[in-house]
C-alpha atoms as a PDB file:
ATOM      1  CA  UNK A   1       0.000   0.000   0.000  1.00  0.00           C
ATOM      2  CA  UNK A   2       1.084   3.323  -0.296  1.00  0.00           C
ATOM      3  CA  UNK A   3       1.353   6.012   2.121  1.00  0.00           C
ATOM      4  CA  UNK A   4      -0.546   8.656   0.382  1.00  0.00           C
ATOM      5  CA  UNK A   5      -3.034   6.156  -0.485  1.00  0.00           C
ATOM      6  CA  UNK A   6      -3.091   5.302   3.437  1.00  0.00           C
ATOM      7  CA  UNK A   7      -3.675   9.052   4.494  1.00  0.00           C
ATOM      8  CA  UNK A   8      -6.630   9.564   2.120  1.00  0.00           C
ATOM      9  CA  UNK A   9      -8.603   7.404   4.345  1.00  0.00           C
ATOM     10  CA  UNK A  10     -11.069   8.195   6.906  1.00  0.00           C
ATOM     11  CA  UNK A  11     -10.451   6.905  10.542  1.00  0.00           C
ATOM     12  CA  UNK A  12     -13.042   4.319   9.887  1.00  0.00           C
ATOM     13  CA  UNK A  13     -11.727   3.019   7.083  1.00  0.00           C
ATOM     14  CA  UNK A  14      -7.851   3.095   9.328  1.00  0.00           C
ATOM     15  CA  UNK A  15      -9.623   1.140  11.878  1.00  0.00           C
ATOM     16  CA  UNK A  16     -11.269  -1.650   9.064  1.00  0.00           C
ATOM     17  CA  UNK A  17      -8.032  -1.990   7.065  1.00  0.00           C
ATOM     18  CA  UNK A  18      -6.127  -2.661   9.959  1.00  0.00           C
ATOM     19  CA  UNK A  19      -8.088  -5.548  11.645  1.00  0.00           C
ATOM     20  CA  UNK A  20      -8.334  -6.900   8.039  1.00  0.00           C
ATOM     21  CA  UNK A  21      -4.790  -6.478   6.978  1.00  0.00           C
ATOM     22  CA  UNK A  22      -3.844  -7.841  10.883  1.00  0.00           C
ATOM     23  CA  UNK A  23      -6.209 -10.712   9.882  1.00  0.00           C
ATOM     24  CA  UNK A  24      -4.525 -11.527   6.735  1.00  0.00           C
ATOM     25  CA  UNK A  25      -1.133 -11.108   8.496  1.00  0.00           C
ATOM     26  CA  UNK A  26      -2.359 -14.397  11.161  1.00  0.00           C
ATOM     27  CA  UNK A  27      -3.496 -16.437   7.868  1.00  0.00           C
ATOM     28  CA  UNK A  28      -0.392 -16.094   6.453  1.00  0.00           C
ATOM     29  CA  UNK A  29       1.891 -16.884   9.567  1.00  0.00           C
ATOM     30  CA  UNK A  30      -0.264 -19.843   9.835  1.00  0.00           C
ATOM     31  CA  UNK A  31      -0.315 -21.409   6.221  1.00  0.00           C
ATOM     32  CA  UNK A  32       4.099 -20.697   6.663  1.00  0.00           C
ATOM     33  CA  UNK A  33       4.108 -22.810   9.508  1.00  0.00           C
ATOM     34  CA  UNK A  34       1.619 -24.893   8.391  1.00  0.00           C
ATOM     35  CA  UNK A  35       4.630 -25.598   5.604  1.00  0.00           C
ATOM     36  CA  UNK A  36       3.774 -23.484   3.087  1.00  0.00           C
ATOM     37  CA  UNK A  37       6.617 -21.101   3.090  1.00  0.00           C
ATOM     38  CA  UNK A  38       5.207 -19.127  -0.199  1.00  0.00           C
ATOM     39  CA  UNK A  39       4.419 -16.093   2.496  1.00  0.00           C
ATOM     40  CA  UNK A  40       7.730 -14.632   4.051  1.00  0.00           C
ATOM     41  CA  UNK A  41       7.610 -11.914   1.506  1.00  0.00           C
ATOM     42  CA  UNK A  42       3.938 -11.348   1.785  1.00  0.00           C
ATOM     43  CA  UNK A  43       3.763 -11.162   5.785  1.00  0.00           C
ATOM     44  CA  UNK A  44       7.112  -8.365   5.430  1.00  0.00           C
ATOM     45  CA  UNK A  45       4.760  -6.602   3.243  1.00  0.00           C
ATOM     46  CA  UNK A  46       1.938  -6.738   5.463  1.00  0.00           C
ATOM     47  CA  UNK A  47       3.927  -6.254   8.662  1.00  0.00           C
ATOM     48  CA  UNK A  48       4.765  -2.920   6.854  1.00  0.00           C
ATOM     49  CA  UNK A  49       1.182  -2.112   6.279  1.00  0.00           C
ATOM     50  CA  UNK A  50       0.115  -2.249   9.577  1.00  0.00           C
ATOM     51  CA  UNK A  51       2.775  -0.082  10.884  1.00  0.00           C
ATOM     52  CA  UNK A  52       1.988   2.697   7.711  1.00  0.00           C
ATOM     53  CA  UNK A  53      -1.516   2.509   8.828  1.00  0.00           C
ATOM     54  CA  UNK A  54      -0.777   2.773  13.071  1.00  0.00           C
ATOM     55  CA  UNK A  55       1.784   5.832  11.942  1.00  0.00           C
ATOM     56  CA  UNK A  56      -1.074   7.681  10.023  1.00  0.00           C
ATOM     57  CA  UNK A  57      -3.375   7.023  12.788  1.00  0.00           C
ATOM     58  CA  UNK A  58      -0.543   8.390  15.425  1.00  0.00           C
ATOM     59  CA  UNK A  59      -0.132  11.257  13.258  1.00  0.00           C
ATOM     60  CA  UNK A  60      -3.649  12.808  12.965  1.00  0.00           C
ATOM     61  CA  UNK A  61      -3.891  11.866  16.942  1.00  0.00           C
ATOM     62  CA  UNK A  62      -1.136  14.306  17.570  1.00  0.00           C
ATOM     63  CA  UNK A  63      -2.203  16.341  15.364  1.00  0.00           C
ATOM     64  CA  UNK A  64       0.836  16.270  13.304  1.00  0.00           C
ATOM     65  CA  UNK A  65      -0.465  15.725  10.070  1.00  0.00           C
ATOM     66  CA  UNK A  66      -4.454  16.080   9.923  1.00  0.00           C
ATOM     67  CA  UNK A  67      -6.562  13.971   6.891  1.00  0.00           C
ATOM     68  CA  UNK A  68      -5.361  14.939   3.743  1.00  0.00           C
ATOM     69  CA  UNK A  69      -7.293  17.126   1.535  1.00  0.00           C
ATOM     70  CA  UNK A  70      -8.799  16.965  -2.187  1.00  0.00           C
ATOM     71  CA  UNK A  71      -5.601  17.777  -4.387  1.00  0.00           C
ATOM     72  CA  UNK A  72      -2.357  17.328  -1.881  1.00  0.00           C
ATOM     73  CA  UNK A  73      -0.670  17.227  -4.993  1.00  0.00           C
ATOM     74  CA  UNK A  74      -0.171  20.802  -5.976  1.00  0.00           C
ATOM     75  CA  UNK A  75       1.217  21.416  -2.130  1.00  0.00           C
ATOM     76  CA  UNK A  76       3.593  18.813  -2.936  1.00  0.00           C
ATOM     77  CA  UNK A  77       5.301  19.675  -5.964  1.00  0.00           C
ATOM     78  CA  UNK A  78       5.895  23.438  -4.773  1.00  0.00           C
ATOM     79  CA  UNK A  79       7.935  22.184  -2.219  1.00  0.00           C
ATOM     80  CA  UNK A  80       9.893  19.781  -4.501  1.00  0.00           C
ATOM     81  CA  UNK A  81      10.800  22.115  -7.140  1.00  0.00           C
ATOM     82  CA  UNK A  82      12.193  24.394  -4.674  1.00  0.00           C
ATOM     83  CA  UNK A  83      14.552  21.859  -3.461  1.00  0.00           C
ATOM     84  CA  UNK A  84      15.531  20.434  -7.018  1.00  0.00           C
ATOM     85  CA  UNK A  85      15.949  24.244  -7.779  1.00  0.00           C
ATOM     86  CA  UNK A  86      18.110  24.702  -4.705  1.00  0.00           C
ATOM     87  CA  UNK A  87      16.268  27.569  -3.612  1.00  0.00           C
ATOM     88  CA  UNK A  88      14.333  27.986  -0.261  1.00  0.00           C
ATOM     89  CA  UNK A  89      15.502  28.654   3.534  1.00  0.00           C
ATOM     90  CA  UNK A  90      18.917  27.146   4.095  1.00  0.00           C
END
């Protein structure tokens, strides 16, 4: 998953994709020991996933980094092109 995919969700839908991704997570641990060892890549990816989604939720508690808007896109590229143009506070 990606992260700015991740922080375009609502809390609600945090909460569901993280008992459902946790879920998947305890299927796959079990099929590996089970013998099927097709999943070590799978449960690093999902063992990531959970921790993207627990740091967004973190986030907006603190009030570090509140729910994204409609177009964080535009924000974004401002501040890249004035760091591949070497310009800004230094």
């Amino acid at each position: 998953m990606e992260l700015t995919k991740i922080r375009s969700w609502s809390e609600d839908e945090l909460k569901t994709q993280e008992t459902q991704v946790a879920d998947q997570l305890f299927r796959v641990r079990f099929q590996s020991k089970l013998g099927q060892n097709d999943g070590v890549k799978k449960i690093r990816e999902l063992r990531k996933d959970i921790a993207r989604i627990k740091t967004v939720v973190r986030e907006r508690a603190l009030g570090i980094r509140p729910a994204e808007t409609a177009n964080p896109a535009k924000a974004g590229s401002r501040t890249s092109a004035a760091k591949r143009s070497g310009k800004g506070a230094k």
